[in-house]
C-alpha atoms as a PDB file:
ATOM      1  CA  UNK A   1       0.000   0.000   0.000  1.00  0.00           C
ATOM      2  CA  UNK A   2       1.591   3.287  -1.111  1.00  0.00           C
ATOM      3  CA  UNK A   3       1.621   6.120   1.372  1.00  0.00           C
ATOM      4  CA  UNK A   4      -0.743   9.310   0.681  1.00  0.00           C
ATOM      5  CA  UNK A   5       1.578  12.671   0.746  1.00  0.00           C
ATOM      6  CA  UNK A   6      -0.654  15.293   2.325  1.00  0.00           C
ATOM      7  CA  UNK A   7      -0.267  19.080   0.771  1.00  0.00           C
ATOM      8  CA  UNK A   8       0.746  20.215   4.057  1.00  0.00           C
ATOM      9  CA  UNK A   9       3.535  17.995   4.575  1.00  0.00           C
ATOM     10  CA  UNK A  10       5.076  18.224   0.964  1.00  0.00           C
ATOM     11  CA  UNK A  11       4.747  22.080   1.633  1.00  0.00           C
ATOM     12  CA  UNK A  12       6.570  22.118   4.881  1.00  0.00           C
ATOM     13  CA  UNK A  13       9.466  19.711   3.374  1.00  0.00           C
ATOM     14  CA  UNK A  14       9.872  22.400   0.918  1.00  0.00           C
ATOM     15  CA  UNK A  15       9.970  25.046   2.496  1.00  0.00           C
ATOM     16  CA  UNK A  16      13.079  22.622   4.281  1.00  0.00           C
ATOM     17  CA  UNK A  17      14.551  22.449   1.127  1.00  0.00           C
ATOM     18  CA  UNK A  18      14.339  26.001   0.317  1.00  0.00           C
ATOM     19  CA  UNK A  19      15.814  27.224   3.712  1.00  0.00           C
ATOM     20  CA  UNK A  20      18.872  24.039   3.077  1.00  0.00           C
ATOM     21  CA  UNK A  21      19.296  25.683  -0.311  1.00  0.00           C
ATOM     22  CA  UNK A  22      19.221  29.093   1.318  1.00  0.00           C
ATOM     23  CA  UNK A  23      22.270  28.478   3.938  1.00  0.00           C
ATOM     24  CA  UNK A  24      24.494  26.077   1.018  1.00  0.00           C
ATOM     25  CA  UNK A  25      24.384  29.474  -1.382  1.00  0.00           C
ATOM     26  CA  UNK A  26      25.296  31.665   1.741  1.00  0.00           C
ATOM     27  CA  UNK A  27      27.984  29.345   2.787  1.00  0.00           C
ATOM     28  CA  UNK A  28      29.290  28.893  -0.919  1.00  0.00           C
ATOM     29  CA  UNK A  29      29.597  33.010  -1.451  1.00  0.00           C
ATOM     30  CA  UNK A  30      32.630  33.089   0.724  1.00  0.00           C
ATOM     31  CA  UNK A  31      36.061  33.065   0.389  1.00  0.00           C
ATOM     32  CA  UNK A  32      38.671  30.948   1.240  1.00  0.00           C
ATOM     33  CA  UNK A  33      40.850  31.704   4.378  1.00  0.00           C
ATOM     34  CA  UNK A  34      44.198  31.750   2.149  1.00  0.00           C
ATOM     35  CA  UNK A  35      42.506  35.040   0.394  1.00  0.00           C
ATOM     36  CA  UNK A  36      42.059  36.923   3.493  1.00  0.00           C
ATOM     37  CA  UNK A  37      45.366  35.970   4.786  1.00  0.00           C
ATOM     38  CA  UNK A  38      46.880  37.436   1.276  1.00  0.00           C
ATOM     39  CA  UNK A  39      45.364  40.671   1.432  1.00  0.00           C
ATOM     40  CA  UNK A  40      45.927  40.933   5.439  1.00  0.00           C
ATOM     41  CA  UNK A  41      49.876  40.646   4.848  1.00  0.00           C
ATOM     42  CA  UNK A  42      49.072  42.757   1.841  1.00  0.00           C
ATOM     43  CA  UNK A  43      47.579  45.758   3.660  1.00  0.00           C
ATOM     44  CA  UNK A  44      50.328  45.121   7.072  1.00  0.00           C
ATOM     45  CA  UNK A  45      52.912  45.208   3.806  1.00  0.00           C
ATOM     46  CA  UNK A  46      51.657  48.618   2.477  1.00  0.00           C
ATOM     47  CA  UNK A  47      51.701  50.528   5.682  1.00  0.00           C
ATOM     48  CA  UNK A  48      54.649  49.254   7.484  1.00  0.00           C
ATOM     49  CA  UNK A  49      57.144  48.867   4.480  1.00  0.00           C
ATOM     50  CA  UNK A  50      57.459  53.085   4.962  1.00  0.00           C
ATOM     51  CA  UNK A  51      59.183  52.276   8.036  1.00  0.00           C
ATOM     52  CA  UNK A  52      61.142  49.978   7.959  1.00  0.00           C
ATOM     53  CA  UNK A  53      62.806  51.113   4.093  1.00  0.00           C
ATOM     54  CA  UNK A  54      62.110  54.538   4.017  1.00  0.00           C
ATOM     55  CA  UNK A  55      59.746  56.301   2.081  1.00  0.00           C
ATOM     56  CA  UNK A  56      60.974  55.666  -1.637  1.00  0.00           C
ATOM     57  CA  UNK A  57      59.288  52.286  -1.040  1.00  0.00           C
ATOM     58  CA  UNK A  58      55.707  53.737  -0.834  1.00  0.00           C
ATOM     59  CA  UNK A  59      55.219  53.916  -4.658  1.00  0.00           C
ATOM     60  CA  UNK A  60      56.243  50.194  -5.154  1.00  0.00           C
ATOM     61  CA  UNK A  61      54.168  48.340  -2.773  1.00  0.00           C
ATOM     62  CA  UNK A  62      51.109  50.774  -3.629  1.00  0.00           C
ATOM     63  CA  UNK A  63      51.885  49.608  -7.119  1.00  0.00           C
ATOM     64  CA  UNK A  64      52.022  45.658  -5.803  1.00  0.00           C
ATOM     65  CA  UNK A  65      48.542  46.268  -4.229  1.00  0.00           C
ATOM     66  CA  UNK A  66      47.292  47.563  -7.186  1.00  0.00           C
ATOM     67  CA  UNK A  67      48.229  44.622  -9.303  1.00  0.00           C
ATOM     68  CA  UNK A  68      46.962  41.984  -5.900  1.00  0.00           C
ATOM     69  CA  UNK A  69      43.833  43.894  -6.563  1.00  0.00           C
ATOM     70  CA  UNK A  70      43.843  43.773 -10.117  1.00  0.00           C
ATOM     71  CA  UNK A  71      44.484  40.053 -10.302  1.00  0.00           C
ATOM     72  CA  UNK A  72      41.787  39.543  -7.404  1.00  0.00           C
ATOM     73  CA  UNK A  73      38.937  40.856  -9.728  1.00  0.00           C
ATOM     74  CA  UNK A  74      39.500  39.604 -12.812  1.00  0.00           C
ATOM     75  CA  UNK A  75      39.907  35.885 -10.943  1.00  0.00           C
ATOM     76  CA  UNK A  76      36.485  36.833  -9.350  1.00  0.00           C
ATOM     77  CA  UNK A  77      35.234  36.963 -13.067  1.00  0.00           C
ATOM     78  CA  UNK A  78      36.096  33.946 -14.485  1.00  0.00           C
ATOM     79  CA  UNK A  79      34.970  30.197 -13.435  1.00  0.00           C
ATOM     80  CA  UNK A  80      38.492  29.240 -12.523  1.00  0.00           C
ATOM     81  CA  UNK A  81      39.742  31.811 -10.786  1.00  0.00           C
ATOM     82  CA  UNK A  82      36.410  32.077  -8.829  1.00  0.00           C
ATOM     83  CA  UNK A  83      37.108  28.351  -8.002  1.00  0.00           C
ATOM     84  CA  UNK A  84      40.552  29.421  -6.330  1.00  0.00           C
ATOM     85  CA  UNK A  85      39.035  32.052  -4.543  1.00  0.00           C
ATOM     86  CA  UNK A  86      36.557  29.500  -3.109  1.00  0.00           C
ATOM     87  CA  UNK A  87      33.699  31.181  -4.474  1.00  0.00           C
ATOM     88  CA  UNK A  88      32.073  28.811  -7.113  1.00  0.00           C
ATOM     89  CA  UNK A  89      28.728  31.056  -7.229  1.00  0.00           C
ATOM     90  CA  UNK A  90      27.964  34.619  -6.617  1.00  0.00           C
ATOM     91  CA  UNK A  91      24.812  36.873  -5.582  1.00  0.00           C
ATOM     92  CA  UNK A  92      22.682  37.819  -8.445  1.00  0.00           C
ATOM     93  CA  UNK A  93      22.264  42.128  -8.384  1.00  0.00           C
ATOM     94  CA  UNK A  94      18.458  41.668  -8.531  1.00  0.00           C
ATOM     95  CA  UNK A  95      18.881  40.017  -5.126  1.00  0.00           C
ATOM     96  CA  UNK A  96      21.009  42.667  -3.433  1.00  0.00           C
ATOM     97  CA  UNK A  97      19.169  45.275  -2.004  1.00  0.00           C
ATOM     98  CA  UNK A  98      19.274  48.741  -3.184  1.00  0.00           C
ATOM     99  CA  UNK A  99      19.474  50.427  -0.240  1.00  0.00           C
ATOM    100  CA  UNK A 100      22.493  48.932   1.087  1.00  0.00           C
ATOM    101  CA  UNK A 101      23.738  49.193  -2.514  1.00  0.00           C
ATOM    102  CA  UNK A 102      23.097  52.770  -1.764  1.00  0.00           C
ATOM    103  CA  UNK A 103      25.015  53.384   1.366  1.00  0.00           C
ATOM    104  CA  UNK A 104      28.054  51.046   0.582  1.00  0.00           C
ATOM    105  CA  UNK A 105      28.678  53.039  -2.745  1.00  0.00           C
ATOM    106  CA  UNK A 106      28.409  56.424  -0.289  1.00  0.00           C
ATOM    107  CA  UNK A 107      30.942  55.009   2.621  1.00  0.00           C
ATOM    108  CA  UNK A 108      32.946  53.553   0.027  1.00  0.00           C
ATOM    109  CA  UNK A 109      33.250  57.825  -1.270  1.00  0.00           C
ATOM    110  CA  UNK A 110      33.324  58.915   2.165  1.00  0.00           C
ATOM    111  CA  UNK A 111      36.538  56.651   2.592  1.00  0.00           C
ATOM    112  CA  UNK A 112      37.944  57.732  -0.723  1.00  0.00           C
ATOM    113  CA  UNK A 113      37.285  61.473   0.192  1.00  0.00           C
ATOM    114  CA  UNK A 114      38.316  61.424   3.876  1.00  0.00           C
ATOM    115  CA  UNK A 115      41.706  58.848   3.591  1.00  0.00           C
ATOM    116  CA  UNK A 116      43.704  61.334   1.752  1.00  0.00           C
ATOM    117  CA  UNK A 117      42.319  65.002   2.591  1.00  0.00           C
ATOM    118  CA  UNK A 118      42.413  63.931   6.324  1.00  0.00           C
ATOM    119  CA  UNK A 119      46.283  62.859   6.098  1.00  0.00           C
ATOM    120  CA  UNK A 120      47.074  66.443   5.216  1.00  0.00           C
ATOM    121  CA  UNK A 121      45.678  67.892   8.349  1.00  0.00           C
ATOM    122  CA  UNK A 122      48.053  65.363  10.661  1.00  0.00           C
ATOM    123  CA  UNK A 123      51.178  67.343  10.693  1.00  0.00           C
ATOM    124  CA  UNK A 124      53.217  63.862  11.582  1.00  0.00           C
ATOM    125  CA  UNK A 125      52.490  59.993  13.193  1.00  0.00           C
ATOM    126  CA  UNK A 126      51.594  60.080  16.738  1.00  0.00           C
ATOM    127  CA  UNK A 127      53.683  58.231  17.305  1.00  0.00           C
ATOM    128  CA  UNK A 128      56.757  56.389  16.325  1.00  0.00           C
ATOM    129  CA  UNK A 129      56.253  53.222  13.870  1.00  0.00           C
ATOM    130  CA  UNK A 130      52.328  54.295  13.610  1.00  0.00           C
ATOM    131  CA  UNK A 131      51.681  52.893  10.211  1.00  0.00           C
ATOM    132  CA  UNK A 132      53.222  49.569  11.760  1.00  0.00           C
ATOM    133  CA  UNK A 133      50.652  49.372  14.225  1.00  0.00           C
ATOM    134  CA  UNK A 134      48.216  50.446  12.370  1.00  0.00           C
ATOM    135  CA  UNK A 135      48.746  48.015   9.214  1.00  0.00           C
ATOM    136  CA  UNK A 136      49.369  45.227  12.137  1.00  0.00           C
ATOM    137  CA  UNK A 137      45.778  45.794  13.558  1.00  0.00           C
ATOM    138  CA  UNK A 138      44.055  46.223  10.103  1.00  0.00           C
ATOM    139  CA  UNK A 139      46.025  43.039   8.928  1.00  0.00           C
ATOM    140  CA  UNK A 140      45.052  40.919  11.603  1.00  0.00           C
ATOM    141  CA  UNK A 141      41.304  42.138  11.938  1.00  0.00           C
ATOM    142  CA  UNK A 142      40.959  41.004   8.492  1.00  0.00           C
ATOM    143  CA  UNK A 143      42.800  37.599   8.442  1.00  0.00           C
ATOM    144  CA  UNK A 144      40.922  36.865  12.064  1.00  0.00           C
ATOM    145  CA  UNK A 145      37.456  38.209  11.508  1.00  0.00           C
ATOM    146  CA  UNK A 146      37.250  38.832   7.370  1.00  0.00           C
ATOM    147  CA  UNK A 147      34.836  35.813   6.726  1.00  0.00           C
ATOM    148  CA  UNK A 148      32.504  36.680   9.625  1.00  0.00           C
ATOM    149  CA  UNK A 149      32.850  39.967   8.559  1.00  0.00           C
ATOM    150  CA  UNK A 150      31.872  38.919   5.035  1.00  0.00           C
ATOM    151  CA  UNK A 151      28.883  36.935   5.933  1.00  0.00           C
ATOM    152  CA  UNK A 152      27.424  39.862   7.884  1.00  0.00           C
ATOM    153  CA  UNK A 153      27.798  42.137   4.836  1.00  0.00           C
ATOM    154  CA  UNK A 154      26.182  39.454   2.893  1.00  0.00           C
ATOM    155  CA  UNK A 155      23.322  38.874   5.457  1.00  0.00           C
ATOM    156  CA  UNK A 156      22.438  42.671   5.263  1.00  0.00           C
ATOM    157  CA  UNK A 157      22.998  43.359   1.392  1.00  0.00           C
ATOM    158  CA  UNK A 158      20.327  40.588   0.432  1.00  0.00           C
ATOM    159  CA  UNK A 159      16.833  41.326   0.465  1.00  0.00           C
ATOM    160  CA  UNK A 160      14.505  40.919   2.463  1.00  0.00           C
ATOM    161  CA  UNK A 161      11.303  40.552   0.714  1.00  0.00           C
ATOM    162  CA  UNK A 162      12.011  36.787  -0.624  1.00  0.00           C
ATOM    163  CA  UNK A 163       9.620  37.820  -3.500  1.00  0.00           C
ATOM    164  CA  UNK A 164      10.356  34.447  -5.074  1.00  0.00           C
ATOM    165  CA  UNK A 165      11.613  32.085  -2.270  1.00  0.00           C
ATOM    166  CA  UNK A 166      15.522  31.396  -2.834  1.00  0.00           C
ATOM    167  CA  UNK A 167      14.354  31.930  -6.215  1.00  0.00           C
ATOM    168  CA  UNK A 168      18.477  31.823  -7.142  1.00  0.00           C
ATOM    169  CA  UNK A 169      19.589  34.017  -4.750  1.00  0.00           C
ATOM    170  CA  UNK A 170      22.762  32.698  -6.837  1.00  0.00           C
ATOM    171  CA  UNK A 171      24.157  31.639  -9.504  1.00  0.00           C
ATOM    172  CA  UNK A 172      24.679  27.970 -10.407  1.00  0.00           C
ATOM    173  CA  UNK A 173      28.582  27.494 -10.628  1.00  0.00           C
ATOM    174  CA  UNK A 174      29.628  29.367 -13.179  1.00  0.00           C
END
């Protein structure tokens, strides 16, 4: 004798489904640990190098970020180099919301416009080795807390109206 599925029950095991499918996206749109370890040492790099080898140095490593960050969106972009990054899917736009779209493009300007107009106004480092310390804490934060840090920024820039269930709140692997 074959078992009867009610409506309710097939319902509620998809809504199981949906919510599984939910938190495997969520947990596939982050990046390894090896990434935020790079860019940690990266930034640390940057701001103590002036130091330790004097000033002449500053245009160099700025120029070896640049390329780190070059090289870290274009692997974003492709299927490979979004596999090394341990990202094999990404958020679809129509899923982000536009309000925090909104005020991440603004504090991203407000960094941009503040960082260099507020370094004229410091007539010299506090303190001795300040960019050290500085590029130490920044470093670290991000190589200890960058994927929780990520996953909260995720959590907040997806919206909440769930118009269409997970609907694809990614993309398939690309």
């Amino acid at each position: 004798m074959s078992e009867r599925v009610t409506p309710s029950a097939e319902a509620a095991r998809a809504l199981r489904d949906i919510e599984r499918r939910r938190g495997q996206a969520r947990a596939a749109d982050q990046e390894s640990r090896w990434v935020g370890v790079v860019f940690g040492v990266a930034i640390f790099a940057e701001l103590a190098a002036p130091d330790f080898f004097g000033d002449g140095v500053r245009s160099w490593i700025g120029l070896a970020v640049a390329v780190l960050g070059c090289v870290y969106v274009v692997m974003l972009r492709t299927p490979r180099g979004g596999a090394l990054l341990g990202r094999p899917t990404r958020l679809r736009k129509d899923e982000l919301s536009p309000r925090f779209v909104w005020l991440a493009r603004l504090a991203i300007l407000a960094v941009m416009l503040i960082g260099p107009f507020g370094l004229r106004f410091l007539p010299q480092a506090p303190f001795p080795y300040t960019r050290t310390v500085v590029g130490a804490v920044l470093g670290a934060t991000l190589i200890i807390f960058g994927r929780t840090l990520q996953r909260a920024l995720t959590s907040l820039a997806l919206r909440r109206d769930d118009k269409d269930g997970l609907g694809g709140a990614t993309y398939g692997s690309r």
